[in-house]
Protein backbone atom coordinates (compact mmCIF):
# COMPACT_ATOMS: atom_id res chain seq x y z
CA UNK A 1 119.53 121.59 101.80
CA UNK A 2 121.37 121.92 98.13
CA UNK A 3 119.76 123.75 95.32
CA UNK A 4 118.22 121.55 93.72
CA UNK A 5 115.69 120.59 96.67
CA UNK A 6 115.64 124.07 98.29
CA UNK A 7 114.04 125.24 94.15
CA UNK A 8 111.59 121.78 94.10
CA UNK A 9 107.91 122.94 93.40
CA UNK A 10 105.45 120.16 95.06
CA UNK A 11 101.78 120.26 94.42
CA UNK A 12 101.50 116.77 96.69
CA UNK A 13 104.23 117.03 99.27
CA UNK A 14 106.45 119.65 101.25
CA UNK A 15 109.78 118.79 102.11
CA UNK A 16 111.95 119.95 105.39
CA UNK A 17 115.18 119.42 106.78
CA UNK A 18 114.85 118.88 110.56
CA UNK A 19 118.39 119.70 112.95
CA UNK A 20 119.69 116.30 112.95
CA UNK A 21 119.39 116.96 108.84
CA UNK A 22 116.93 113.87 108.81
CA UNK A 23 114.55 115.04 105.66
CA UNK A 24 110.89 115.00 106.85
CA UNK A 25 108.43 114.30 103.36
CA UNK A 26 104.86 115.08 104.49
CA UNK A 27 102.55 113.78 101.53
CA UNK A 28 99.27 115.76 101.88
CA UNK A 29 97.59 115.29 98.28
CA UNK A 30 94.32 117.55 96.89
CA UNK A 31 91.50 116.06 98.07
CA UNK A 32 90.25 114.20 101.63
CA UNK A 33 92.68 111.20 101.42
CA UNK A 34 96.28 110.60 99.61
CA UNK A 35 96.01 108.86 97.11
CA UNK A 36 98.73 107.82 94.67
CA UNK A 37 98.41 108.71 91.09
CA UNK A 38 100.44 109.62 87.56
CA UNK A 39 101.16 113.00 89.00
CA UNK A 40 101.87 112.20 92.98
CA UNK A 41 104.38 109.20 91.60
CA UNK A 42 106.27 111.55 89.46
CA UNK A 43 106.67 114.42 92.21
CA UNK A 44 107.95 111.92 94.39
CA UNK A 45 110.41 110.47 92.13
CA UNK A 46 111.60 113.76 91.78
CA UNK A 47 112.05 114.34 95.60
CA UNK A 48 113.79 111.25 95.57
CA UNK A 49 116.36 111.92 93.02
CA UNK A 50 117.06 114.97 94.55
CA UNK A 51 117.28 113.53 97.80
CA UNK A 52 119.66 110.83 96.88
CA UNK A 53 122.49 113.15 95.18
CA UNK A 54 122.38 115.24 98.80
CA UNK A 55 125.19 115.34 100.75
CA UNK A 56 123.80 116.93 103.75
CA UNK A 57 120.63 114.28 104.02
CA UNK A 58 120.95 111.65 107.14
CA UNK A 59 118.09 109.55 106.55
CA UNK A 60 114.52 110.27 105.80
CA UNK A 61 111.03 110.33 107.05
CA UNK A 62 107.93 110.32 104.87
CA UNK A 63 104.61 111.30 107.19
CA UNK A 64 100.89 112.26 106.51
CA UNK A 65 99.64 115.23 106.53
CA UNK A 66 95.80 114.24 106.30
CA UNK A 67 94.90 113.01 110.22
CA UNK A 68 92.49 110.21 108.74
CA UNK A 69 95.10 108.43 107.31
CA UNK A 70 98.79 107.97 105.45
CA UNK A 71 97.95 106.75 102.45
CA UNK A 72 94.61 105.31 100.75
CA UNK A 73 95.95 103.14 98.06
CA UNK A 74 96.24 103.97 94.33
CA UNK A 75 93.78 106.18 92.87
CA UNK A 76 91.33 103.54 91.22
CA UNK A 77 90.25 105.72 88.32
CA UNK A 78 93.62 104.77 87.20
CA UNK A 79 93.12 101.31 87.26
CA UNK A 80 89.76 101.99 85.25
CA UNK A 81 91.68 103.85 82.54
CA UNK A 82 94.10 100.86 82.42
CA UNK A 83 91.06 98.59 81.83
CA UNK A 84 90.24 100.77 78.92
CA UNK A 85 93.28 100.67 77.28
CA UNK A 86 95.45 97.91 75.70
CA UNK A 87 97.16 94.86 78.22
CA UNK A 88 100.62 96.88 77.99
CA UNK A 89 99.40 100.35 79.74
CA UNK A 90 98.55 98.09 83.08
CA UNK A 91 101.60 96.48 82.83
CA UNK A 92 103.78 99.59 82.20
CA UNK A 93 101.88 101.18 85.01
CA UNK A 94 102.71 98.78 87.50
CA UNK A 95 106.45 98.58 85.98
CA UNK A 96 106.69 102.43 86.41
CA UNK A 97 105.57 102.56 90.16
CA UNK A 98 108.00 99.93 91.32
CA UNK A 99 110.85 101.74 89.84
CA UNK A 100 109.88 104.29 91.47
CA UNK A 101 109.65 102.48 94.71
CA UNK A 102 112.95 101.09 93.62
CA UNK A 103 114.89 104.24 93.92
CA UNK A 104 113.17 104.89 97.54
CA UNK A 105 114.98 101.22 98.99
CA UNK A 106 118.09 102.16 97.00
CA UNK A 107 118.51 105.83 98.77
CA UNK A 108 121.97 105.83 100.12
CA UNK A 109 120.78 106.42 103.69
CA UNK A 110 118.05 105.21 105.70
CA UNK A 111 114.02 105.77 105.32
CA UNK A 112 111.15 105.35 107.79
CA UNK A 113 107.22 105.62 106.54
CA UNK A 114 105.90 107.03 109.78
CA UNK A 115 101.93 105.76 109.39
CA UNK A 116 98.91 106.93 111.04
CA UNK A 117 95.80 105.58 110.15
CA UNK A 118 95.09 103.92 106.94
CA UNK A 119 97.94 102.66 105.11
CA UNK A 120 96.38 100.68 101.99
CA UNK A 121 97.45 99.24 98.43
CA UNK A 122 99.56 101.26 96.99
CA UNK A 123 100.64 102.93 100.53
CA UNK A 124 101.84 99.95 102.20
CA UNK A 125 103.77 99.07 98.95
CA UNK A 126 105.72 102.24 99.29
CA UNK A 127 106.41 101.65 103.18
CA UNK A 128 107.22 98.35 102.00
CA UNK A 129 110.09 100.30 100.28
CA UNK A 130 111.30 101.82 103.31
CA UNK A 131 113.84 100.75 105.77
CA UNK A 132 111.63 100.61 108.64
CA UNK A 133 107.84 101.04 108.76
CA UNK A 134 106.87 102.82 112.35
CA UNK A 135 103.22 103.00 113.18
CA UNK A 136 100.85 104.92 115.98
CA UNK A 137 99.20 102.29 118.06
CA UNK A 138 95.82 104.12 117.57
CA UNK A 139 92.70 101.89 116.52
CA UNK A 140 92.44 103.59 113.45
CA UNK A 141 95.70 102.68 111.87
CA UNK A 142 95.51 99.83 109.65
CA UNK A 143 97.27 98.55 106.79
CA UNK A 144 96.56 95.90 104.10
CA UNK A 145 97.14 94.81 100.29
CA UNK A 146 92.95 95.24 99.40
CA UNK A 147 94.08 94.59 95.65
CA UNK A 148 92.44 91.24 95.32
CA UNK A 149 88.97 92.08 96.41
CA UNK A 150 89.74 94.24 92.85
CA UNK A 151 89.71 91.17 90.85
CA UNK A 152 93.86 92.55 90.78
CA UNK A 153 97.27 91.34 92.54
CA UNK A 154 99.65 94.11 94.38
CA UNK A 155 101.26 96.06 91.09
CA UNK A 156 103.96 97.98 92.56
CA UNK A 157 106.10 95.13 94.37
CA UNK A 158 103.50 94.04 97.28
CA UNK A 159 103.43 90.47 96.31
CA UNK A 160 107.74 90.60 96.16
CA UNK A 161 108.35 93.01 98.95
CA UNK A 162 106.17 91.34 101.40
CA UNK A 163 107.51 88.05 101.67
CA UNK A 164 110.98 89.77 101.66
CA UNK A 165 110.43 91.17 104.93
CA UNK A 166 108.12 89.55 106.48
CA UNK A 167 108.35 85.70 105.25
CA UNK A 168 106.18 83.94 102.48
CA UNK A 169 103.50 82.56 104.97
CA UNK A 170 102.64 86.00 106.31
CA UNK A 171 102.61 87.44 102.87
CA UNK A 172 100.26 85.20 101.71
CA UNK A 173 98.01 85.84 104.87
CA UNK A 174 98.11 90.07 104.07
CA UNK A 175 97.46 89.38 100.30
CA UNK A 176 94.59 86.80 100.48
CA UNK A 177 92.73 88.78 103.15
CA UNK A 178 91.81 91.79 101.00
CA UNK A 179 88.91 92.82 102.94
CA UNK A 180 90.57 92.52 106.58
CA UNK A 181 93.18 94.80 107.31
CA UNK A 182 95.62 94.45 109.92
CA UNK A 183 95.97 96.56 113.25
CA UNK A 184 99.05 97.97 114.21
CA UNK A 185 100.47 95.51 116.19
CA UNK A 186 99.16 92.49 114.45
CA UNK A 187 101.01 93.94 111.37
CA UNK A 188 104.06 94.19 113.89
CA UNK A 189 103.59 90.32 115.10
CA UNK A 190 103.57 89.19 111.77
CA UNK A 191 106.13 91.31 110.68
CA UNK A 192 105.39 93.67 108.30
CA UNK A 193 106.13 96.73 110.86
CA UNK A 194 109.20 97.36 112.42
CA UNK A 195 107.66 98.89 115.63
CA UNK A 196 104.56 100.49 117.04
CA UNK A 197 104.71 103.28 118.91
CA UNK A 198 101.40 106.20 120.54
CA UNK A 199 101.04 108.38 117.68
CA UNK A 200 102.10 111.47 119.97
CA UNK A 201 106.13 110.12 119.87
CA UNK A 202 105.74 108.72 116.42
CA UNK A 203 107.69 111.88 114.43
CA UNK A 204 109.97 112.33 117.24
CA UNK A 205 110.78 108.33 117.18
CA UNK A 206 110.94 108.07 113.26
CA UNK A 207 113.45 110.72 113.15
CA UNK A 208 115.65 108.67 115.34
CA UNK A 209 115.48 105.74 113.55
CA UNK A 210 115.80 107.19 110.82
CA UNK A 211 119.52 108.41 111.67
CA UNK A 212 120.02 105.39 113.92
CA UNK A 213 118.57 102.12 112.37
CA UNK A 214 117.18 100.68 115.27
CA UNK A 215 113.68 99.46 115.97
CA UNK A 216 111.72 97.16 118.53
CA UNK A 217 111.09 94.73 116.29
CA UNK A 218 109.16 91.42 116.68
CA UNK A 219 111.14 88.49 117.88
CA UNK A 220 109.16 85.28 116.47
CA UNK A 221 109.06 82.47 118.36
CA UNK A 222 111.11 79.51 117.85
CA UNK A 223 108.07 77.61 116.37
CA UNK A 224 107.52 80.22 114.21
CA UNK A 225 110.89 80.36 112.56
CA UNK A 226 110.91 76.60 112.67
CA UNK A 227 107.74 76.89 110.51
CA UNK A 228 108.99 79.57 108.25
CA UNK A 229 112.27 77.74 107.45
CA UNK A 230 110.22 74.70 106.70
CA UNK A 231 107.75 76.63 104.18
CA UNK A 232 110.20 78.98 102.43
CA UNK A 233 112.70 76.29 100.59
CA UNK A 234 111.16 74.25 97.02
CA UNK A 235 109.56 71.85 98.21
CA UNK A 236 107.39 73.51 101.09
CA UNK A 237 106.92 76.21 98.78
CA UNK A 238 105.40 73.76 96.23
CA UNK A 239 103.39 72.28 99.10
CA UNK A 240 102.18 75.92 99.82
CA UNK A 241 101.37 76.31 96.71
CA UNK A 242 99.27 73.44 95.95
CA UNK A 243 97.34 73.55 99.79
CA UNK A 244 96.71 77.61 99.22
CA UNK A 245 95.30 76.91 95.42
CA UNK A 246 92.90 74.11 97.19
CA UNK A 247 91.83 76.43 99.71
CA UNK A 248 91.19 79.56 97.04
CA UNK A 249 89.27 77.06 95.13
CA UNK A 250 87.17 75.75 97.88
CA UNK A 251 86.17 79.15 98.82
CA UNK A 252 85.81 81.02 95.74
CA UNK A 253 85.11 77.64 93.42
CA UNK A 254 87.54 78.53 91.11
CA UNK A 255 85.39 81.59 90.21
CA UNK A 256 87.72 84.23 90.62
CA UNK A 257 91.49 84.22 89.32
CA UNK A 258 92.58 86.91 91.22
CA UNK A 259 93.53 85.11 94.74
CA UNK A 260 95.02 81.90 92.67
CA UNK A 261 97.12 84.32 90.60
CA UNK A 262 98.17 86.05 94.15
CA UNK A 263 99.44 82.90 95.39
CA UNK A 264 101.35 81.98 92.23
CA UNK A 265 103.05 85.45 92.37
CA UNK A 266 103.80 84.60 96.25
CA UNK A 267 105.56 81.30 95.74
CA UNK A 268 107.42 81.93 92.18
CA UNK A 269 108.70 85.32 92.76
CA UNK A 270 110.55 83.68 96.02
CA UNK A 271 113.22 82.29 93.48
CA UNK A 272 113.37 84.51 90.91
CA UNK A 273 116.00 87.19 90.66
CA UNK A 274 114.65 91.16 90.69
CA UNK A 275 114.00 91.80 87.43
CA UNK A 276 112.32 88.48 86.65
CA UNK A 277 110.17 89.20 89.70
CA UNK A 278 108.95 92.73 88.69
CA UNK A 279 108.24 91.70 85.19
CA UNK A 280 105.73 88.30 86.58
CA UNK A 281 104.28 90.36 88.99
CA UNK A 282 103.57 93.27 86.70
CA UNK A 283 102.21 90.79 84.04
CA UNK A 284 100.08 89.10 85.99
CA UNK A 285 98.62 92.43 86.93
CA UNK A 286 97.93 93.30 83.41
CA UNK A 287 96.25 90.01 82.44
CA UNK A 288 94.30 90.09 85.18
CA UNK A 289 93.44 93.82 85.34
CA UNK A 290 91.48 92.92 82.02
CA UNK A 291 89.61 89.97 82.99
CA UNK A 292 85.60 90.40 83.47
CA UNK A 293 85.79 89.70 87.41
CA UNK A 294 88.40 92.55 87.64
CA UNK A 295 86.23 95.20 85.52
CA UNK A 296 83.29 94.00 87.40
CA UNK A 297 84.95 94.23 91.04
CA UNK A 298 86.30 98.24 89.80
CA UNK A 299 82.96 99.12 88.61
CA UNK A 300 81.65 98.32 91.80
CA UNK A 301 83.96 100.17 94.24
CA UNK A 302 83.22 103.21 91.90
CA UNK A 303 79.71 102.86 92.22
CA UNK A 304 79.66 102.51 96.16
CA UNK A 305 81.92 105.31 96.43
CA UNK A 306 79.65 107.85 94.31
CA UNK A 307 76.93 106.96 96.28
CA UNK A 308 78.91 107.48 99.63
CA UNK A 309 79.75 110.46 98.15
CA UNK A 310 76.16 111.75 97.45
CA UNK A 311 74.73 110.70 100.62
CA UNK A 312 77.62 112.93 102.86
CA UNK A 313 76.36 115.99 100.27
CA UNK A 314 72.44 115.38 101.45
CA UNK A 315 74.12 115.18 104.88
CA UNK A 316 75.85 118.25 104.90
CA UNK A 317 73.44 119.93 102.72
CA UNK A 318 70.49 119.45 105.47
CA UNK A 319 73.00 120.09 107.82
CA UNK A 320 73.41 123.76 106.58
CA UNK A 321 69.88 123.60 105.84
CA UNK A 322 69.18 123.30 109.79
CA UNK A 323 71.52 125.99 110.53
């Protein structure tokens, strides 16, 4: 490694070279589950601009070093805080994460997000990010965009980077089913993985793809690319559009703007250059990460989780109790 990532100082991470000089980024935060925060974002851009002025690096594999899962999402006190301050801190917040994210796709070699377990929000936007996304065929990996059932849209380039890689109808499927994540390989059919391997080959594999490029990837049907081709150009897009919008409001009855804003995200940012792209998606975060339903929806997930919380404690504590 150079001197500038053999002197790095990570709190969330630890960095290796492996002999094939493929770097190997385990993210293994404080705390049961990674989560991404202020302070995990910034040590990873760090890694990352070190990482891209190395001449000796070969490609790149980011791993877990929790076994329940890769990554849990953002950290959702965050997303409180935003609520509590003015419009622009969401939207800065969400700017600031995809820029980061930015600099992971624009490394000058290749990058794999090796995922076992969980891979939520904010997790499967980074893999999102990578080259290739490579995950363990155990029935506890799952990934999905759970930002809607949050009264929110996908902040750090979910909504953009999904239907980049794996097609607008698919994206929209992922994003409007906040509360039903996929399974490994039904992630893979529709897409949004490049291959899924058993969990006990998954470094070994990563590694090679990550210095090779190439991954089992699904081969869609002719029907299926037929139907893609036929949604992703202006006027099945505005058809899209206008039959997901009915849908949202048949369900929801127009109740919650969340999943309408989701699908106007989907559809628009499909012809809008980068930058224009970021800055919708990241408004539409902010005006929406004020809205009643959205404070509501936070408030709640806090609430559930401080009462999981309390009931392990009684748990353990009669636990000890007994022993």
């Amino acid at each position: 490694m150079n001197t500038r990532i053999a002197n790095l100082h990570l709190a969330n991470f630890h960095l290796s070279l492996d002999g094939n000089n493929v770097a190997l980024l385990k993210i293994n935060c404080t705390g049961k589950v990674n989560v991404l925060n202020t302070s995990v974002l910034d040590e990873l851009e760090t890694v990352l601009d070190a990482l891209s002025e190395s001449h000796k690096v070969r490609g790149l594999v980011i791993y877990s070093g929790k076994e329940n899962g890769f990554i849990a999402g953002a950290d959702i006190k965050q997303i409180l805080q935003a609520q509590e301050s003015e419009e622009s801190v969401a939207y800065e917040g969400s700017q600031r994460g995809k820029q980061i994210f930015a600099k992971l796709a624009a490394l000058p070699f290749r990058s794999v997000a090796a995922i076992h377990g969980r891979c939520l929000g904010g997790g499967l936007e980074l893999a999102l990010h990578c080259s290739y996304r490579l995950v363990s065929d155990d029935e506890s990996t799952v990934l999905g965009l759970p930002e809607v059932a949050l009264g929110v849209i996908p902040g750090w380039g979910g909504c953009i980077r999904s239907s980049q890689i794996a097609g607008l109808l698919n994206a929209t499927k992922l994003v409007l089913s906040p509360l039903k994540p996929w399974s490994a390989y039904k992630a893979w059919r529709h897409g949004v993985v490049s291959e899924v391997v058993p969990v006990e080959h998954m470094l070994k594999r990563a590694g090679y793809i990550a210095r090779r490029g190439y991954a089992t990837t699904y081969k869609a049907k002719l029907s299926e690319r037929l139907l893609a081709a036929a949604i992703d150009n202006p006027i099945g897009r505005f058809l899209l559009r206008h039959a997901l919008r009915f849908q949202v409001k048949q369900k929801t009855g127009g109740k919650y703007p969340a999943p309408l804003a989701a699908v106007d995200v989907l559809v628009k940012t499909r012809r809008l250059d980068a930058s224009a792209a970021a800055d919708l998606e990241s408004t539409t975060f902010a005006k929406l990460c004020h809205t009643p339903q959205s404070r509501e929806a936070v408030q709640t997930f806090l609430n559930r989780k401080s009462a999981s919380i309390e009931r392990r404690s009684a748990v353990e504590y009669r636990s000890n109790e007994a022993n």
